[in-house]
C-alpha atoms as a PDB file:
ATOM      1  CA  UNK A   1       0.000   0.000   0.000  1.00  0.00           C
ATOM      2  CA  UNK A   2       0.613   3.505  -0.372  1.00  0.00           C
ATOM      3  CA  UNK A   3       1.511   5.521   2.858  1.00  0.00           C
ATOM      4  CA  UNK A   4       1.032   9.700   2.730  1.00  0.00           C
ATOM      5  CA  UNK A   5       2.458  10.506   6.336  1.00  0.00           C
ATOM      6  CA  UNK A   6       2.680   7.095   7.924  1.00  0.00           C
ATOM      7  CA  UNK A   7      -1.264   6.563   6.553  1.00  0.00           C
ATOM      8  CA  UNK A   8      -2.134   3.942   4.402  1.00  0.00           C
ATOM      9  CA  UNK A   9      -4.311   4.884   1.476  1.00  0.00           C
ATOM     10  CA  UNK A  10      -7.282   2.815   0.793  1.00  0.00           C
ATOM     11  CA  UNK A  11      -8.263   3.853  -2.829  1.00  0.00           C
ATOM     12  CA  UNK A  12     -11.763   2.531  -4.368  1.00  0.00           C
ATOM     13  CA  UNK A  13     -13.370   3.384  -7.850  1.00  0.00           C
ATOM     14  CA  UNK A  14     -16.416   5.650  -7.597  1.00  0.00           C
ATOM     15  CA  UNK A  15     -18.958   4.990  -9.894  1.00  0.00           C
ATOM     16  CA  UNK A  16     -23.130   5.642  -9.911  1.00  0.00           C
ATOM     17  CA  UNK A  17     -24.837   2.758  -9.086  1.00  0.00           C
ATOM     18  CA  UNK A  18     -27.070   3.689 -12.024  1.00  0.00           C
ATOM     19  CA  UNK A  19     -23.876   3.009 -14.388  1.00  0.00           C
ATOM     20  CA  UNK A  20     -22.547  -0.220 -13.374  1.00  0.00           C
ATOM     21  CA  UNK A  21     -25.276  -1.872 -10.997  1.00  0.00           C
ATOM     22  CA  UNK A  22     -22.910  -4.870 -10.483  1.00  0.00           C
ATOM     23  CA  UNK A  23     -19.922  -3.171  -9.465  1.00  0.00           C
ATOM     24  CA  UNK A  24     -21.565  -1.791  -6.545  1.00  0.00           C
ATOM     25  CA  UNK A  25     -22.193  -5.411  -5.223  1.00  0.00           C
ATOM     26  CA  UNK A  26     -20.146  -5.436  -1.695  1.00  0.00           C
ATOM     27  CA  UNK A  27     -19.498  -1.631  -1.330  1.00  0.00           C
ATOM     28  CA  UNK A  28     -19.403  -0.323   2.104  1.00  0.00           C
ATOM     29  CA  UNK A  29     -22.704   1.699   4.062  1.00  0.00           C
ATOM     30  CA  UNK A  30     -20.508   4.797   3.875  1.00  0.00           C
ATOM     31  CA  UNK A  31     -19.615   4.446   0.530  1.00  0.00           C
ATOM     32  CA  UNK A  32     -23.012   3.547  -0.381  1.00  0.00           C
ATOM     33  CA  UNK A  33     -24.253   7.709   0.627  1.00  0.00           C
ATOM     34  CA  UNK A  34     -21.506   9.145  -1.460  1.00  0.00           C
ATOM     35  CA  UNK A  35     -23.221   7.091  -4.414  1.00  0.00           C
ATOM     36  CA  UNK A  36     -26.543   7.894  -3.215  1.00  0.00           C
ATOM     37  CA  UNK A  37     -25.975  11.684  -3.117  1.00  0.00           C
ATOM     38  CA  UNK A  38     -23.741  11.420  -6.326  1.00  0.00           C
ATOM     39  CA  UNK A  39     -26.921   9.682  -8.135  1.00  0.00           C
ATOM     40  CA  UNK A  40     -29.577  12.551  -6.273  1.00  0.00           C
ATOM     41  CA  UNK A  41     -27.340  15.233  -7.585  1.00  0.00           C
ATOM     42  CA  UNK A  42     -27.536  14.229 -11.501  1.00  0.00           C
ATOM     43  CA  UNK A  43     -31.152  13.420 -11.058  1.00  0.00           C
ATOM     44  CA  UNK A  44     -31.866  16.887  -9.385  1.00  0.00           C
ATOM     45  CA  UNK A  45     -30.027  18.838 -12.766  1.00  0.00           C
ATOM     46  CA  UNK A  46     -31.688  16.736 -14.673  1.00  0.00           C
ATOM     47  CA  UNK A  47     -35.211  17.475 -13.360  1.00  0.00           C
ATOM     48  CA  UNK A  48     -33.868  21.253 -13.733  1.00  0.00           C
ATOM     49  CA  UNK A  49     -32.915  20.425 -17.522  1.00  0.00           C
ATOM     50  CA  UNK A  50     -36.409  18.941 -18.146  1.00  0.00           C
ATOM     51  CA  UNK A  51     -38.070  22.232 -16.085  1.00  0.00           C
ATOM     52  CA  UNK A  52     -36.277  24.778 -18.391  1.00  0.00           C
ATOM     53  CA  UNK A  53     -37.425  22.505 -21.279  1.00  0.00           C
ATOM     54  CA  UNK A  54     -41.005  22.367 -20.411  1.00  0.00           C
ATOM     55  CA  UNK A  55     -41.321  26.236 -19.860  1.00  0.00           C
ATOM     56  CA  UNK A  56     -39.696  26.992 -23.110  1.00  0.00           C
ATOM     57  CA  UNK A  57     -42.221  24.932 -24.904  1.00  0.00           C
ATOM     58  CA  UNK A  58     -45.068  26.131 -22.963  1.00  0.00           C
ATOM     59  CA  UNK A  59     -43.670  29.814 -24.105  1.00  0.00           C
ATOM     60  CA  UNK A  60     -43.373  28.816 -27.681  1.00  0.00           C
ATOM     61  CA  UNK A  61     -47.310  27.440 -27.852  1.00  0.00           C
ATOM     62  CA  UNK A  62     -47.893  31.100 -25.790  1.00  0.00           C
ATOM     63  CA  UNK A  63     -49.022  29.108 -22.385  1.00  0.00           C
ATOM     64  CA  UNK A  64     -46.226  31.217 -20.345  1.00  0.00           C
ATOM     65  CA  UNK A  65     -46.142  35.332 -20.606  1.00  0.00           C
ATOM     66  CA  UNK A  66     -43.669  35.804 -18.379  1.00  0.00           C
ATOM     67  CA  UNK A  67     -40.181  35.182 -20.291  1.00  0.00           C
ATOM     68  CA  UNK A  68     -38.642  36.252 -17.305  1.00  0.00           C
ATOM     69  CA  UNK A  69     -39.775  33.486 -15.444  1.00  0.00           C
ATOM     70  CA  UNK A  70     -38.538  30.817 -18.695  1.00  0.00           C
ATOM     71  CA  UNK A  71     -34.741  32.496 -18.887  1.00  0.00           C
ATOM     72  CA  UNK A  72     -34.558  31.644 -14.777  1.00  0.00           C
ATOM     73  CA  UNK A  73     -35.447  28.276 -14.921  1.00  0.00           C
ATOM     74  CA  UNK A  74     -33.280  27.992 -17.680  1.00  0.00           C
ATOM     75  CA  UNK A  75     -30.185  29.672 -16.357  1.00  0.00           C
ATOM     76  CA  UNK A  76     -31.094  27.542 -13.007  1.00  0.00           C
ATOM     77  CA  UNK A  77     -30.410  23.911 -15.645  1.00  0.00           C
ATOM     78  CA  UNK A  78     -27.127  26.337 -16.946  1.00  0.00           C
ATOM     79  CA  UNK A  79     -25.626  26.658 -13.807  1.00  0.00           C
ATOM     80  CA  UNK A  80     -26.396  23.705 -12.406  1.00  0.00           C
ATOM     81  CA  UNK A  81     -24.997  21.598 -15.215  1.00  0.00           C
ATOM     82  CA  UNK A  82     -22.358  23.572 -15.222  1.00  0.00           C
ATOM     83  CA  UNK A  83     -21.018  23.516 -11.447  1.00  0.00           C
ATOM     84  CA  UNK A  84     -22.058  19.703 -12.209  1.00  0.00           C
ATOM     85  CA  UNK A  85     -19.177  19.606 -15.336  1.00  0.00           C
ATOM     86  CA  UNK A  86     -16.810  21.560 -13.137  1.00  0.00           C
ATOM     87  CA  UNK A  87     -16.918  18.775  -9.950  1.00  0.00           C
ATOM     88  CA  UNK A  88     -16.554  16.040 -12.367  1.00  0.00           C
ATOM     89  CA  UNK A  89     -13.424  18.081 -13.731  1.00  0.00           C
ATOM     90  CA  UNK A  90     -11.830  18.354 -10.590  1.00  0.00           C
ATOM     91  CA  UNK A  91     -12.604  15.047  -9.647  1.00  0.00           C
ATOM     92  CA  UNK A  92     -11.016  13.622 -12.890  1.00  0.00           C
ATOM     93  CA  UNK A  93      -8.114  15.875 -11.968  1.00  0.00           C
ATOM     94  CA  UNK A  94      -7.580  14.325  -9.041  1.00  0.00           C
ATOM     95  CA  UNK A  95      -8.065  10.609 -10.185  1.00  0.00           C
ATOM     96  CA  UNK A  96      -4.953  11.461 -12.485  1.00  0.00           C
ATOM     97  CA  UNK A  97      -2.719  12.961  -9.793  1.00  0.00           C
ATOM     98  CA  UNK A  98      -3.541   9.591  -7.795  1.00  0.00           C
ATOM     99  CA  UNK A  99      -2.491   7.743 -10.994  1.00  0.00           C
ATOM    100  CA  UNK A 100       0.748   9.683 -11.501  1.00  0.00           C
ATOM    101  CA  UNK A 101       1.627   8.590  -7.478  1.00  0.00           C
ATOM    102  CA  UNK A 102       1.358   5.228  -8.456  1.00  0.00           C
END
């Protein structure tokens, strides 16, 4: 093993259960919440993404007046994917300073 400061590192692959159902066969309760709230987060942008969607359409057929209320929601999907692309960046960042340890 690896030791940072006389502490072993205990490295395991992260990955939705909704992407690989079997690999998460085995994985620890702990673990299990990172997963969990990893799997809540993309489903929360992507009820966002479908939100902005819906009120865009329901502008186009003339069903929503307010535009101002459309270009929120879909600034809300924006930013949300987007903070979503940045964590995923820095967490791929760090996956390849772990590799480069190795």
């Amino acid at each position: 093993m690896d030791e940072i400061q006389g502490k072993e590192l205990h490295l395991k692959p992260v990955m939705p259960r909704s992407i690989l159902p079997n690999a998460v066969k085995g994985i620890k309760k702990h673990d299990q919440s990172f997963i969990d709230t990893l799997n809540n987060s993309i489903q929360e942008i992507n009820k966002l993404q479908e939100n902005a969607n819906q009120q865009v359409e329901k502008l186009a057929r003339g069903e929503i007046k307010d535009v101002h209320q459309v270009m929120i929601a879909a600034q809300e999907a924006n930013l949300a994917f987007s903070m979503m692309m940045q964590i995923r960046n820095k967490i791929v960042d760090a996956y390849q300073e772990v590799i480069k340890m190795g």
